[in-house]
N, C-alpha and C. Protein backbone atom coordinates (compact mmCIF):
# COMPACT_ATOMS: atom_id res chain seq x y z
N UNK A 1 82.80 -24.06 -137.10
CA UNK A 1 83.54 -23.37 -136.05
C UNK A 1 83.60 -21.87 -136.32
N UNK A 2 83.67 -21.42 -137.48
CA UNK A 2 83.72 -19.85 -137.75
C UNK A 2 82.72 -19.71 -137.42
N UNK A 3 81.34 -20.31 -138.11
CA UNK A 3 80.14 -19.48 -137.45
C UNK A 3 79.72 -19.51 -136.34
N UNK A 4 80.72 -20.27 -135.63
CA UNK A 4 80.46 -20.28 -134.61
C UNK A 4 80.89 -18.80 -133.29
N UNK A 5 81.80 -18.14 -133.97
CA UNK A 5 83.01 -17.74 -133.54
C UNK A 5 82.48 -16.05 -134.04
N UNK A 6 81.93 -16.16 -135.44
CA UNK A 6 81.54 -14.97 -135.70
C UNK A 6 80.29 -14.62 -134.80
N UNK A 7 79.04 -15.53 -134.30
CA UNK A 7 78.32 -15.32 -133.36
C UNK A 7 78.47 -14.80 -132.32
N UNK A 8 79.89 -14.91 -131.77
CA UNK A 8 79.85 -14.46 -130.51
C UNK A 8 80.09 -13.02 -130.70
N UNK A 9 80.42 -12.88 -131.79
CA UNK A 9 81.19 -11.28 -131.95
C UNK A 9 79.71 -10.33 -132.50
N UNK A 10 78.87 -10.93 -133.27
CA UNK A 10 77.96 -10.49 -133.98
C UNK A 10 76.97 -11.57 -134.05
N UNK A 11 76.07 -11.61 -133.57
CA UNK A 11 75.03 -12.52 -133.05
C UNK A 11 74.10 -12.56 -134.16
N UNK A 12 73.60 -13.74 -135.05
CA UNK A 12 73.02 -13.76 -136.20
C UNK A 12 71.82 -12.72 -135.90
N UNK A 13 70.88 -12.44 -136.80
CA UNK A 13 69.62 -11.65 -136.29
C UNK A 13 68.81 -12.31 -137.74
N UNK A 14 67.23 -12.35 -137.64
CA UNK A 14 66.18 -12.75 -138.45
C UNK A 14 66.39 -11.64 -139.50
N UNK A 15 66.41 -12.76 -140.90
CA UNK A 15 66.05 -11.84 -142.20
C UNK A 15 64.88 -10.59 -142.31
N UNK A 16 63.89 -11.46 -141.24
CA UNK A 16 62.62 -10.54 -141.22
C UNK A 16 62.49 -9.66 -140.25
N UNK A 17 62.81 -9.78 -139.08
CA UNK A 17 62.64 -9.22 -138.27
C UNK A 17 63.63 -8.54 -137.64
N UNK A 18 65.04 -8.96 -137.79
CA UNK A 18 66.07 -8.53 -137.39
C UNK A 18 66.65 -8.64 -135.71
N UNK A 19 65.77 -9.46 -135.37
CA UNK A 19 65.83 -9.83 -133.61
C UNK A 19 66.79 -11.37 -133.91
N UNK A 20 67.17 -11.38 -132.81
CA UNK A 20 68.14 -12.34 -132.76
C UNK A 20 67.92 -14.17 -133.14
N UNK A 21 68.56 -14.27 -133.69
CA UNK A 21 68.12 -15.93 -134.33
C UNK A 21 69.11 -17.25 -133.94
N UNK A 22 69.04 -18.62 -134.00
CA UNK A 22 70.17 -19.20 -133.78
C UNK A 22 71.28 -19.16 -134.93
N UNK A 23 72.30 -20.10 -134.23
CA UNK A 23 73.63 -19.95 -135.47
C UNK A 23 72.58 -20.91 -137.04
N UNK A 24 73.42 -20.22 -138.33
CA UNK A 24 73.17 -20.73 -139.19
C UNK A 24 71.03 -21.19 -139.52
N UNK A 25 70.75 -20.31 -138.99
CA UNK A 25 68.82 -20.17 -138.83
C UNK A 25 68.70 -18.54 -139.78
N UNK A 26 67.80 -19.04 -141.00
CA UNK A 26 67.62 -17.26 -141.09
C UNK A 26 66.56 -16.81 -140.57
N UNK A 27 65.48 -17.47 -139.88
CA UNK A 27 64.52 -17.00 -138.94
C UNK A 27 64.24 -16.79 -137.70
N UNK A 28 63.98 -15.89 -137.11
CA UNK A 28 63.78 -16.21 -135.56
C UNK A 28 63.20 -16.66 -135.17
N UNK A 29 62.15 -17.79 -134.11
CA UNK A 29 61.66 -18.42 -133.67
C UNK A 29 59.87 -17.60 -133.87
N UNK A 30 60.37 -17.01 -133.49
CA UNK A 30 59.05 -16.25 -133.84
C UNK A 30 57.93 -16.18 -135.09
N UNK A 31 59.09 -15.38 -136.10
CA UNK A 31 58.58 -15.21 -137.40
C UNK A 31 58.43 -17.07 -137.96
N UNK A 32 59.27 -17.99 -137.88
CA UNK A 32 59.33 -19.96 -138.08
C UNK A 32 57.64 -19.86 -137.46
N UNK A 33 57.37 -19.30 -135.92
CA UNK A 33 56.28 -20.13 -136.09
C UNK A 33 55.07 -19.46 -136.42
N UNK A 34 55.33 -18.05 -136.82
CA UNK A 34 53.86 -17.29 -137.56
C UNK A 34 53.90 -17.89 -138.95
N UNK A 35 55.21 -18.32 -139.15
CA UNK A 35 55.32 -19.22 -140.71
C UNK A 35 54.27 -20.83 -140.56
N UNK A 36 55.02 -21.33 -139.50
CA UNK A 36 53.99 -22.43 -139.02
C UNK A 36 52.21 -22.75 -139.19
N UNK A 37 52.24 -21.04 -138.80
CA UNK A 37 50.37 -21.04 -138.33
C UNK A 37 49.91 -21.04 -139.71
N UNK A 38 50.55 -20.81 -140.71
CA UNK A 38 49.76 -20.30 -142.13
C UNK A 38 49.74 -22.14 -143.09
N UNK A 39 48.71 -22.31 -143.46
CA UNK A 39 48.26 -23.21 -143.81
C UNK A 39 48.46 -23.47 -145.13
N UNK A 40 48.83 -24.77 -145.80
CA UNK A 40 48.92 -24.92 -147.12
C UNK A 40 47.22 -24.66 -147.67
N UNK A 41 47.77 -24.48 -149.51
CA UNK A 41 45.96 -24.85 -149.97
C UNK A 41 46.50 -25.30 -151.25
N UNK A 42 45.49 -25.72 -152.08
CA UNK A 42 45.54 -26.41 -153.36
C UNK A 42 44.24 -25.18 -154.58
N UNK A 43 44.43 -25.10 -155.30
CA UNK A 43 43.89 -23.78 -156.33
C UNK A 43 43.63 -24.58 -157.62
N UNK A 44 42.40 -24.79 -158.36
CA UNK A 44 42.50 -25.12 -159.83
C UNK A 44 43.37 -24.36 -160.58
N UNK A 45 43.69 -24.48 -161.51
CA UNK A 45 44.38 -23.95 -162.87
C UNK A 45 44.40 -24.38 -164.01
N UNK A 46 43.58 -24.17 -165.02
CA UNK A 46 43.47 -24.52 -165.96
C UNK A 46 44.60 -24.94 -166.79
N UNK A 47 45.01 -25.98 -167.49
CA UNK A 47 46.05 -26.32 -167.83
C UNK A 47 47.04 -27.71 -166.94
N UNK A 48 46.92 -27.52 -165.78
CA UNK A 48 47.38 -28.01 -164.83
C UNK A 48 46.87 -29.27 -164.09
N UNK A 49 47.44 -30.35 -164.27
CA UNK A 49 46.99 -31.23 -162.99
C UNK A 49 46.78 -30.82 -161.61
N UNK A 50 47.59 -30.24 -161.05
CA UNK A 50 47.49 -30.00 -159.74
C UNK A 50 47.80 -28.44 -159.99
N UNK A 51 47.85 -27.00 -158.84
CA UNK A 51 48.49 -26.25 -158.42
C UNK A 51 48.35 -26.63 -156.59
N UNK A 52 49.24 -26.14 -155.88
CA UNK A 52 49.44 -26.11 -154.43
C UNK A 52 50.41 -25.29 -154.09
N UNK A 53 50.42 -24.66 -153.01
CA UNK A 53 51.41 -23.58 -152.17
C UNK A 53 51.09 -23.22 -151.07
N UNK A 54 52.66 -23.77 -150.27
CA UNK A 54 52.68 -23.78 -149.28
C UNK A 54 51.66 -23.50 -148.15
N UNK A 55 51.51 -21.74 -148.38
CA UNK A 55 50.69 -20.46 -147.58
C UNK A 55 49.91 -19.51 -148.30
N UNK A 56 49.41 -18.94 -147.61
CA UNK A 56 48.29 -17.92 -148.06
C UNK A 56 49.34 -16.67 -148.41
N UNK A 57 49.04 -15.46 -149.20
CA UNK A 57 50.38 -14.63 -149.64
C UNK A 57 49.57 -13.36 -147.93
N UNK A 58 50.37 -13.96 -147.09
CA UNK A 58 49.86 -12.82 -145.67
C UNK A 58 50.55 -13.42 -144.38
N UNK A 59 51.02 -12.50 -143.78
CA UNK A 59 52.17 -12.52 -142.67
C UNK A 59 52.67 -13.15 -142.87
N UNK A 60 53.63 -14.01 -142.32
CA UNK A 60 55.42 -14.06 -142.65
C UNK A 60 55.46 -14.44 -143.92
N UNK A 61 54.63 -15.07 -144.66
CA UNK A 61 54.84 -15.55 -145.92
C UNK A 61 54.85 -14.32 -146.53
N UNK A 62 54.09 -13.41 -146.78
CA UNK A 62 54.33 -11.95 -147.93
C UNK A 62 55.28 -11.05 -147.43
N UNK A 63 56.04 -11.21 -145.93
CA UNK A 63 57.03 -10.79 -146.04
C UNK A 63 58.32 -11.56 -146.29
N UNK A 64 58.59 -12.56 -146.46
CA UNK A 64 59.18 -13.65 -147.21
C UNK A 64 59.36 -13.22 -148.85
N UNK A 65 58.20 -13.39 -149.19
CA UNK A 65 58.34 -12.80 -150.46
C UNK A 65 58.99 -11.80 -151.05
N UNK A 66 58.66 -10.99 -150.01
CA UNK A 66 58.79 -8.88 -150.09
C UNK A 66 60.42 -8.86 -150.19
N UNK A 67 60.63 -9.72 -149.06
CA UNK A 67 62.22 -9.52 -148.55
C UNK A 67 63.00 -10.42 -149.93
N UNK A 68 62.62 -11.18 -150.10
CA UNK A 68 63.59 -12.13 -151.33
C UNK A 68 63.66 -11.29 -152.39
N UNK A 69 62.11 -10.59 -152.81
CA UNK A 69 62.16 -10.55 -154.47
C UNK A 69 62.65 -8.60 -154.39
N UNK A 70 62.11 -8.29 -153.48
CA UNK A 70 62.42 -6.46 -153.37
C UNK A 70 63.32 -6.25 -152.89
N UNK A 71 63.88 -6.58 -151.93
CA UNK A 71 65.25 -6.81 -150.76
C UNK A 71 66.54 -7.59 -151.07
N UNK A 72 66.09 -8.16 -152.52
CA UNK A 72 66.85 -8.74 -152.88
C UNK A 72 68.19 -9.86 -151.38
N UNK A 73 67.16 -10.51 -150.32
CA UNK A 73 67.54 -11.21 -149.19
C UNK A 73 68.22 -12.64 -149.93
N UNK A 74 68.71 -13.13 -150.94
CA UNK A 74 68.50 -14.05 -151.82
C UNK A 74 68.75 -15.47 -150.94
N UNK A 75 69.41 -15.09 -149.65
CA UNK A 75 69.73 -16.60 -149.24
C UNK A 75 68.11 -17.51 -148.86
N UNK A 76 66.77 -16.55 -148.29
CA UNK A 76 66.00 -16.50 -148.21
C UNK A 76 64.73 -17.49 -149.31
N UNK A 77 65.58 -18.03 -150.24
CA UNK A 77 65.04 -18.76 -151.49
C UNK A 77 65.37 -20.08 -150.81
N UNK A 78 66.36 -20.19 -149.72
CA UNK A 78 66.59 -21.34 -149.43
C UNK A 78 65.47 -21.97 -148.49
N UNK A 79 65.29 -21.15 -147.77
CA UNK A 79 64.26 -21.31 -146.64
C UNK A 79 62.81 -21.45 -147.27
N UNK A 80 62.33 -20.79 -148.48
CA UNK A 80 60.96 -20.79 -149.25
C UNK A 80 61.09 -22.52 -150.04
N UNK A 81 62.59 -22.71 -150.72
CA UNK A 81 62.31 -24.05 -150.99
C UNK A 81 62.20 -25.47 -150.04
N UNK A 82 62.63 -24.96 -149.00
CA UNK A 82 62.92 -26.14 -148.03
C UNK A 82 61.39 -26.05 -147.23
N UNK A 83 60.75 -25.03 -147.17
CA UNK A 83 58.81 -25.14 -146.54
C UNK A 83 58.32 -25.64 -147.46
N UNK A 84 58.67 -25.17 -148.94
CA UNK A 84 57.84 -26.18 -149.78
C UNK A 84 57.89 -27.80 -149.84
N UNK A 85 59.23 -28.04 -149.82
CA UNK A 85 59.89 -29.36 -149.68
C UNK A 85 59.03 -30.15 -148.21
N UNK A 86 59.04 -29.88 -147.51
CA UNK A 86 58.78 -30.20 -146.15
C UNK A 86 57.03 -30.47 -145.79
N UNK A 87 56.81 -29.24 -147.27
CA UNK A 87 54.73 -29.68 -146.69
C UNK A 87 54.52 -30.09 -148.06
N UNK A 88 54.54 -30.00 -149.47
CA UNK A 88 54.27 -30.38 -150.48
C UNK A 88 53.63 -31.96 -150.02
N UNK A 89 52.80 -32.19 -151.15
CA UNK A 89 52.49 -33.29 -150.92
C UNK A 89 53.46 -34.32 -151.90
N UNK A 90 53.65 -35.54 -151.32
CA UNK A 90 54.58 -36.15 -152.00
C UNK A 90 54.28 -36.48 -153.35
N UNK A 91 52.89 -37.25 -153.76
CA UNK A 91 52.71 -37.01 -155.31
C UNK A 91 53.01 -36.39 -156.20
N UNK A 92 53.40 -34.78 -155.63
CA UNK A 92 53.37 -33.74 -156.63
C UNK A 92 54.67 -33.41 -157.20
N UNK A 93 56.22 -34.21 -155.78
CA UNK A 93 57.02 -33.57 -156.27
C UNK A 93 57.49 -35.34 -156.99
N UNK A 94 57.36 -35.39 -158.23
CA UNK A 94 57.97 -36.24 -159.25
C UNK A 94 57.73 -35.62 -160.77
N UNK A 95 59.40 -35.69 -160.83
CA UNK A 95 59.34 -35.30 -162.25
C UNK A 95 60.50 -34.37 -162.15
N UNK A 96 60.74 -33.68 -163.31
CA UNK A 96 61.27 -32.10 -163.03
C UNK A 96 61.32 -30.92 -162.74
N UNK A 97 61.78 -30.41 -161.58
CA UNK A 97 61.91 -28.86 -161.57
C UNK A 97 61.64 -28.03 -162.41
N UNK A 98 60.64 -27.31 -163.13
CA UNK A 98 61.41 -26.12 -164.08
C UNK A 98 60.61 -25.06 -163.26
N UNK A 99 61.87 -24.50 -162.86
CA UNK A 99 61.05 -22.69 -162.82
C UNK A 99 60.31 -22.04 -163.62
N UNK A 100 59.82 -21.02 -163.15
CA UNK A 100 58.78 -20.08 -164.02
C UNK A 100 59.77 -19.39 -164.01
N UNK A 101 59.74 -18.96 -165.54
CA UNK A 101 60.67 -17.97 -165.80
C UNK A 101 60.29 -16.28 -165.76
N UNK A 102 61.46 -15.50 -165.43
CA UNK A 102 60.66 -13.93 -164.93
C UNK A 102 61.29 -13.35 -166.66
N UNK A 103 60.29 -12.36 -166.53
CA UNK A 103 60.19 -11.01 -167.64
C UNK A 103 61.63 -10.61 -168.14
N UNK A 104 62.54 -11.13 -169.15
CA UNK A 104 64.15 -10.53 -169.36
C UNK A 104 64.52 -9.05 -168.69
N UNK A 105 63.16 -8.15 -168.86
CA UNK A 105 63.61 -6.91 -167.94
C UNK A 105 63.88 -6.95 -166.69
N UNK A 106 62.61 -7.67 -166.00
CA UNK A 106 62.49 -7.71 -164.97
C UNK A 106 63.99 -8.30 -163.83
N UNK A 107 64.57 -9.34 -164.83
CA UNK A 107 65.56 -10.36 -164.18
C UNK A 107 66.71 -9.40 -164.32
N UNK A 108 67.29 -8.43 -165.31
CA UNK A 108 68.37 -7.72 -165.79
C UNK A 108 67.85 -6.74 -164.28
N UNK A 109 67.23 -6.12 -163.98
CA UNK A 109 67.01 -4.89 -163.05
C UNK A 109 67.05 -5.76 -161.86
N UNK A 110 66.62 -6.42 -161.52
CA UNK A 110 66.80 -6.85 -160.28
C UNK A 110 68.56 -7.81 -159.86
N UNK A 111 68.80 -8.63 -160.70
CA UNK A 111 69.89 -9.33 -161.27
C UNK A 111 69.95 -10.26 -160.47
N UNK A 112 68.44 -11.30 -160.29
CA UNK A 112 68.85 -12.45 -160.62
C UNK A 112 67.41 -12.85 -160.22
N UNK A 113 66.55 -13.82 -160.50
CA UNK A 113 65.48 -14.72 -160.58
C UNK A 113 65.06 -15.20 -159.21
N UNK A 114 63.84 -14.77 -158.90
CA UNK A 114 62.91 -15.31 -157.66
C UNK A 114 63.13 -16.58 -157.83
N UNK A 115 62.08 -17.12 -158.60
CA UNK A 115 61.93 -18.42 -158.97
C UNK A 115 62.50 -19.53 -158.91
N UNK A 116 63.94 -18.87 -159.88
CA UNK A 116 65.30 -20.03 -160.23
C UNK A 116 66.24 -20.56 -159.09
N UNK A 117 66.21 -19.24 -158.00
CA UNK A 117 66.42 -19.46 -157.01
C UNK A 117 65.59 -21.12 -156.16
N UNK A 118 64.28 -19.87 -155.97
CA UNK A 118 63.49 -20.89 -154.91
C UNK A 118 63.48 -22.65 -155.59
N UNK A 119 63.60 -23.03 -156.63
CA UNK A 119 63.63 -24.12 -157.82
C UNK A 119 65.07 -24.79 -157.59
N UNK A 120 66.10 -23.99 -157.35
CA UNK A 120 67.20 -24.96 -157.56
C UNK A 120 67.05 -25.26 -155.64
N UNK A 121 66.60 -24.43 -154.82
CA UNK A 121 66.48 -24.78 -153.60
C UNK A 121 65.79 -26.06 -153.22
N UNK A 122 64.67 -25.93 -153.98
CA UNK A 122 63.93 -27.50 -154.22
C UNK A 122 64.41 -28.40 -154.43
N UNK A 123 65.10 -28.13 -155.44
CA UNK A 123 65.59 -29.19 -155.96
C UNK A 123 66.87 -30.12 -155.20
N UNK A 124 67.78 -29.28 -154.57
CA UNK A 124 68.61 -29.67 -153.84
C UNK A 124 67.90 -30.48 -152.48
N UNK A 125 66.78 -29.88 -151.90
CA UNK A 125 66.18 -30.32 -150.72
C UNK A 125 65.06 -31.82 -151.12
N UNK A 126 64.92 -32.03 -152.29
CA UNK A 126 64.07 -33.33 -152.80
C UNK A 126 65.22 -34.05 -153.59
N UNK A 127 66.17 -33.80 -154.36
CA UNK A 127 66.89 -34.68 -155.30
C UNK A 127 66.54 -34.70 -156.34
N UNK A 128 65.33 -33.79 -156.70
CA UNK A 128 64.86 -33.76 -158.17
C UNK A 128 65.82 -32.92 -159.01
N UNK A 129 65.42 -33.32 -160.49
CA UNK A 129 66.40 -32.74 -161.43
C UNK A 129 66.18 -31.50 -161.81
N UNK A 130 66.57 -30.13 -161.69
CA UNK A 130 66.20 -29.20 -162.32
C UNK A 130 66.72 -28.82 -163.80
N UNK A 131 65.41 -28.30 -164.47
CA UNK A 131 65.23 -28.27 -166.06
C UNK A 131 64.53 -26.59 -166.10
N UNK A 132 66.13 -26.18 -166.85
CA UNK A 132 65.28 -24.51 -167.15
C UNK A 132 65.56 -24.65 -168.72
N UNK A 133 64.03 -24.98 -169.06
CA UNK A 133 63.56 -25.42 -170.17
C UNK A 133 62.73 -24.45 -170.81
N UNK A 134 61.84 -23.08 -170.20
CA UNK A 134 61.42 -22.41 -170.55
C UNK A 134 61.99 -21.02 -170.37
N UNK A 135 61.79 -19.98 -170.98
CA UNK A 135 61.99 -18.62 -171.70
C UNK A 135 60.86 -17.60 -171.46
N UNK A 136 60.81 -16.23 -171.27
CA UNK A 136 59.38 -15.44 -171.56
C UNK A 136 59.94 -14.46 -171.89
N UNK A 137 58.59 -13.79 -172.76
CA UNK A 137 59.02 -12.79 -173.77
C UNK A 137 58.73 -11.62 -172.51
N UNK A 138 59.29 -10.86 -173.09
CA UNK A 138 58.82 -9.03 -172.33
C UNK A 138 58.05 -9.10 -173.25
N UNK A 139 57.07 -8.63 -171.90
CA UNK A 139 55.81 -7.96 -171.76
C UNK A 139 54.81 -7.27 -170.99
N UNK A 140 53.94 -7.02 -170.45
CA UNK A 140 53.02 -6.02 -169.38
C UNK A 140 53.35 -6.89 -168.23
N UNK A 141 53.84 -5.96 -167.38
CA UNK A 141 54.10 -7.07 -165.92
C UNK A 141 52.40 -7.29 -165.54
N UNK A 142 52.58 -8.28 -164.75
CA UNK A 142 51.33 -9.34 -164.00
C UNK A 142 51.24 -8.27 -163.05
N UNK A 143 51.83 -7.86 -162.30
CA UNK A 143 51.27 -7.13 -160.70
C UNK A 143 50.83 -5.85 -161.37
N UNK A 144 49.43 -6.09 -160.09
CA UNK A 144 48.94 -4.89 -160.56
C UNK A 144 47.76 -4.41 -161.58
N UNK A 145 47.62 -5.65 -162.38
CA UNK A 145 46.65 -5.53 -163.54
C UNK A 145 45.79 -6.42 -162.83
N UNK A 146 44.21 -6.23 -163.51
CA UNK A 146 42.99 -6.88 -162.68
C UNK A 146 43.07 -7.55 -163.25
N UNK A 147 42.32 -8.52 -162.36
CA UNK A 147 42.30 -10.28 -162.63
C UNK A 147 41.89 -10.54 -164.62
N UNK A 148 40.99 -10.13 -165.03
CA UNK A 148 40.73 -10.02 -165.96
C UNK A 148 41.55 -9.63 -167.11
N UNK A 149 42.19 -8.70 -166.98
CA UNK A 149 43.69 -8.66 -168.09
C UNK A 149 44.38 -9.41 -167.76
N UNK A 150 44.85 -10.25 -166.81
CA UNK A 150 45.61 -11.23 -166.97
C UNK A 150 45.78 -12.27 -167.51
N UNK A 151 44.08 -12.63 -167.00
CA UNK A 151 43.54 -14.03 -167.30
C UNK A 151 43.62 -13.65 -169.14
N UNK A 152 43.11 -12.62 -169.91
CA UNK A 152 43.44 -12.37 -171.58
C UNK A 152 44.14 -12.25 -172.23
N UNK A 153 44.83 -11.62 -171.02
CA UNK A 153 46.37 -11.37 -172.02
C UNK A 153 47.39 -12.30 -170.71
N UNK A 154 48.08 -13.20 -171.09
CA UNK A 154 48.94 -13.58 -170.17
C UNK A 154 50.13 -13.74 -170.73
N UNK A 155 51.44 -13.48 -169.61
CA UNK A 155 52.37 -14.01 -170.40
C UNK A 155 52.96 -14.74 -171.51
N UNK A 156 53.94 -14.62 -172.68
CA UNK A 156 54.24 -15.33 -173.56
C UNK A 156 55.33 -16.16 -173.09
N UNK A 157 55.16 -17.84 -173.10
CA UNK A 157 56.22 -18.44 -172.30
C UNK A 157 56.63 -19.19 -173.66
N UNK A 158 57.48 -19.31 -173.69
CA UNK A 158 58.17 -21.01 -174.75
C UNK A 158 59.39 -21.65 -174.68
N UNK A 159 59.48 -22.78 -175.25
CA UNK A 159 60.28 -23.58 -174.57
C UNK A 159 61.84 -23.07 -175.12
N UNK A 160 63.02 -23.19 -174.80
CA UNK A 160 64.02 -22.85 -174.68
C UNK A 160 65.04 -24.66 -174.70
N UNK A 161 64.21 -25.34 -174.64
CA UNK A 161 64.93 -26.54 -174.77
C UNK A 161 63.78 -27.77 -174.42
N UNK A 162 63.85 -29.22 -174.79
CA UNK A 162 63.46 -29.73 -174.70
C UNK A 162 62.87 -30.28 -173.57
N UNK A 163 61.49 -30.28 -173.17
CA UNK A 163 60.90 -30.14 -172.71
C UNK A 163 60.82 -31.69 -171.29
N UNK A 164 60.66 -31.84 -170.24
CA UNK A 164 60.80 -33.13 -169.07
C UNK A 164 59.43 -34.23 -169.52
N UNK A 165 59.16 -35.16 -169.43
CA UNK A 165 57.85 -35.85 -169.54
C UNK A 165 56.69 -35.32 -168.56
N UNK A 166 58.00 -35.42 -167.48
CA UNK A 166 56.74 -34.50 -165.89
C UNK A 166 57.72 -33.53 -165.40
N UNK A 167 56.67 -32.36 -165.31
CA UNK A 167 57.37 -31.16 -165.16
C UNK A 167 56.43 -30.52 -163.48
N UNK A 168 57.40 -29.73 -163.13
CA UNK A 168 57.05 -29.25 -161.66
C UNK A 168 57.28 -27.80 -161.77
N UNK A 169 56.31 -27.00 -162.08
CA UNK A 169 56.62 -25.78 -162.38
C UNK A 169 56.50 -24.96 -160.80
N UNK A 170 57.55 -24.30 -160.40
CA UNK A 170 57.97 -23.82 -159.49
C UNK A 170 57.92 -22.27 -159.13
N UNK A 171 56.87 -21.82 -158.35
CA UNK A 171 56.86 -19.82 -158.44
C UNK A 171 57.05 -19.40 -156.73
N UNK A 172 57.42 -18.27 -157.07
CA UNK A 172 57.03 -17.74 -155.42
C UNK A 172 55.46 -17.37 -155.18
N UNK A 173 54.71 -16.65 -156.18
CA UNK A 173 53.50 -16.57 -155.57
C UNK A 173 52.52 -16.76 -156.87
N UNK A 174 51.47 -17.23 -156.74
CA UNK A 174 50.37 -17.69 -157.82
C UNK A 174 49.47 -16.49 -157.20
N UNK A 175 48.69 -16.52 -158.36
CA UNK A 175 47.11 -14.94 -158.28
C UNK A 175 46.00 -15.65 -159.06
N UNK A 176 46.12 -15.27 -160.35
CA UNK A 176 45.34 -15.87 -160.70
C UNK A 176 45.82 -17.10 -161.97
N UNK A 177 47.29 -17.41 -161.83
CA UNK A 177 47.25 -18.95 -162.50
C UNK A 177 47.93 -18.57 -163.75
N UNK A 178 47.46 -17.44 -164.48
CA UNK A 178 47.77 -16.99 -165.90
C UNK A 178 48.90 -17.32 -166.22
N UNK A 179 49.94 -16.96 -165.85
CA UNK A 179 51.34 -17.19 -165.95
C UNK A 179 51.81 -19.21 -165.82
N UNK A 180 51.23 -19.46 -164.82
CA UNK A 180 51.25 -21.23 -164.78
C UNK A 180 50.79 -21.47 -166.01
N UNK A 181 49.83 -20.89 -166.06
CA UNK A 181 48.92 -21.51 -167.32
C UNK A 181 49.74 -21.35 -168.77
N UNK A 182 50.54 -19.97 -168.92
CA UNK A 182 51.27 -20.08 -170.22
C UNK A 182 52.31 -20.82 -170.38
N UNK A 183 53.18 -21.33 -168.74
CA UNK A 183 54.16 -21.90 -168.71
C UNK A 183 53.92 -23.14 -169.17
N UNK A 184 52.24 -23.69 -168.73
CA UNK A 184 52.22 -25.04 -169.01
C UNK A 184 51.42 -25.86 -170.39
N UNK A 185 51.10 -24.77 -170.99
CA UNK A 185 50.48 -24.53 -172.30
C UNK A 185 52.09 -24.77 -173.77
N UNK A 186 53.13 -24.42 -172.79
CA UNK A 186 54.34 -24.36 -173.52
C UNK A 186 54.76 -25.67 -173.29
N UNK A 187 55.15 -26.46 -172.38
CA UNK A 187 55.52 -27.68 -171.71
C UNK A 187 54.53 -28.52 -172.73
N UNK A 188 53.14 -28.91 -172.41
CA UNK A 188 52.42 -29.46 -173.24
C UNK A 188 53.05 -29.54 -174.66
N UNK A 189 53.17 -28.22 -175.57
CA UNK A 189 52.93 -28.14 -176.83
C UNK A 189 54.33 -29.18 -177.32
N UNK A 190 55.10 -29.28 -176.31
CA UNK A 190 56.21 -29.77 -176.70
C UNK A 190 56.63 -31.34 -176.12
N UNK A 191 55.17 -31.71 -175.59
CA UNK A 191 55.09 -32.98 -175.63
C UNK A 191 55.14 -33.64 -173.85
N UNK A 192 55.16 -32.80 -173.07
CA UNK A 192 55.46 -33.10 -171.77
C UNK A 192 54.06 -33.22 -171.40
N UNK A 193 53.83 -34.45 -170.27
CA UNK A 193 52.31 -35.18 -170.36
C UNK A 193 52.09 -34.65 -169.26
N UNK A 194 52.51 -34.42 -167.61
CA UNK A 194 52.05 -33.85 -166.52
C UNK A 194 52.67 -32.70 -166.12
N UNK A 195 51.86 -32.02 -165.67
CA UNK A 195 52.56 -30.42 -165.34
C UNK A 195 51.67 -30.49 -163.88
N UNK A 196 52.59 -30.27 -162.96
CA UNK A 196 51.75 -29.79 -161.49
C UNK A 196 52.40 -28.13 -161.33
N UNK A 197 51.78 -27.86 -160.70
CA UNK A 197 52.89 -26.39 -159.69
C UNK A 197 52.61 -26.63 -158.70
N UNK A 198 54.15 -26.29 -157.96
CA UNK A 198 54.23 -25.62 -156.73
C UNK A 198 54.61 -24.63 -156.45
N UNK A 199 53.94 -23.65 -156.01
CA UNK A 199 54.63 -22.41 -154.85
C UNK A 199 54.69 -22.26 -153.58
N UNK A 200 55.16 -21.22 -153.58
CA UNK A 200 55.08 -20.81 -152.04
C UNK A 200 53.93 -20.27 -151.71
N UNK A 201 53.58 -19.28 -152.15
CA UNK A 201 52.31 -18.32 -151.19
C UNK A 201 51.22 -18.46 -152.71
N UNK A 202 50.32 -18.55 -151.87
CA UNK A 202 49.07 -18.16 -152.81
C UNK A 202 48.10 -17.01 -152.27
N UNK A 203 48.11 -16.03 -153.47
CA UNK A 203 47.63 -14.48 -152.97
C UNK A 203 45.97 -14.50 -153.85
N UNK A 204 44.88 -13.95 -152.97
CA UNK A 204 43.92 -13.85 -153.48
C UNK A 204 43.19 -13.00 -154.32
């Protein structure tokens, strides 16, 4: 009834676009169905049984992104876990949640986690258990460096607690894997037998 009530006074408007949306919707019809047109895909990754996400990292999806992780939009994690939830393929989501964990700098300056977000959103929208089981050291951020320093030097991930049997490692956007790959190189070492990922956008 309030939001109902605050609508009339102040009419919701799109996270993205800022044009008018329904009650309790953070998208406008518009931007939902340029979200629509963008197609899931599936990506090798070494390390990994599966990777998959949602969309391609381009229109509404990279501004999705832009707006959550730069804009700090955070309710917006809800809406990235509930597209994943909704197209994932069902095989993939069994097991545990664990987020990819962000850079200690990175999470202190911004003040608070892409990931952990979009992960506990999942998790609430499937019933799976979330497990923040892994840690990463500071080090050279990922954006920005060519494919090739990444893939050599990649993040340092390790476990922070005992590790799920099947783990569902959870990002907003995959590139080239590196980072999955240390997350799930850590999971392994500590005895966990399947590692899939899911994200949201996959950027080329």
């Amino acid at each position: 009834m309030l939001a109902e009530l605050l609508g009339l006074v102040a009419p919701p408007r799109c996270c993205l676009c800022a044009q008018e949306c329904g009650l309790r919707e953070q998208l406008c019809e518009r931007c939902e169905s340029g979200l629509r047109g963008l197609a899931p895909c599936s990506t090798p990754v070494p390390g990994l049984d599966a990777a998959w996400s949602a969309a391609p990292y381009e229109g509404v999806a990279r501004d999705l992104v832009v707006a959550l992780k730069f804009a700090a939009r955070l309710p917006l994690a809800r809406r990235v876990g509930a597209v994943i939830a909704e197209r994932a393929p069902t095989d993939l989501l069994e097991g545990v949640i664990v987020p990819v964990p962000a850079a200690p700098a990175r999470r202190r300056w911004r003040g608070f986690d892409a990931a952990e977000g979009i992960a506990a959103a999942l998790s609430f929208e499937t019933g799976l258990p979330l497990g923040r089981c892994l840690r990463r050291s500071q080090g050279r951020r990922q954006v920005g460096r060519p494919r090739s320093e990444r893939l050599a030097a990649p993040p340092r991930v390790r476990l922070a607690g005992p590790p799920p049997d099947a783990a569902v490692l959870v990002d907003d956007v995959v590139t080239t894997g590196a980072t999955l790959g240390a997350c799930a190189r850590a999971l392994r070492a500590g005895g966990c037998g399947r590692v899939v990922a899911l994200t949201f956008a996959r950027s080329r």
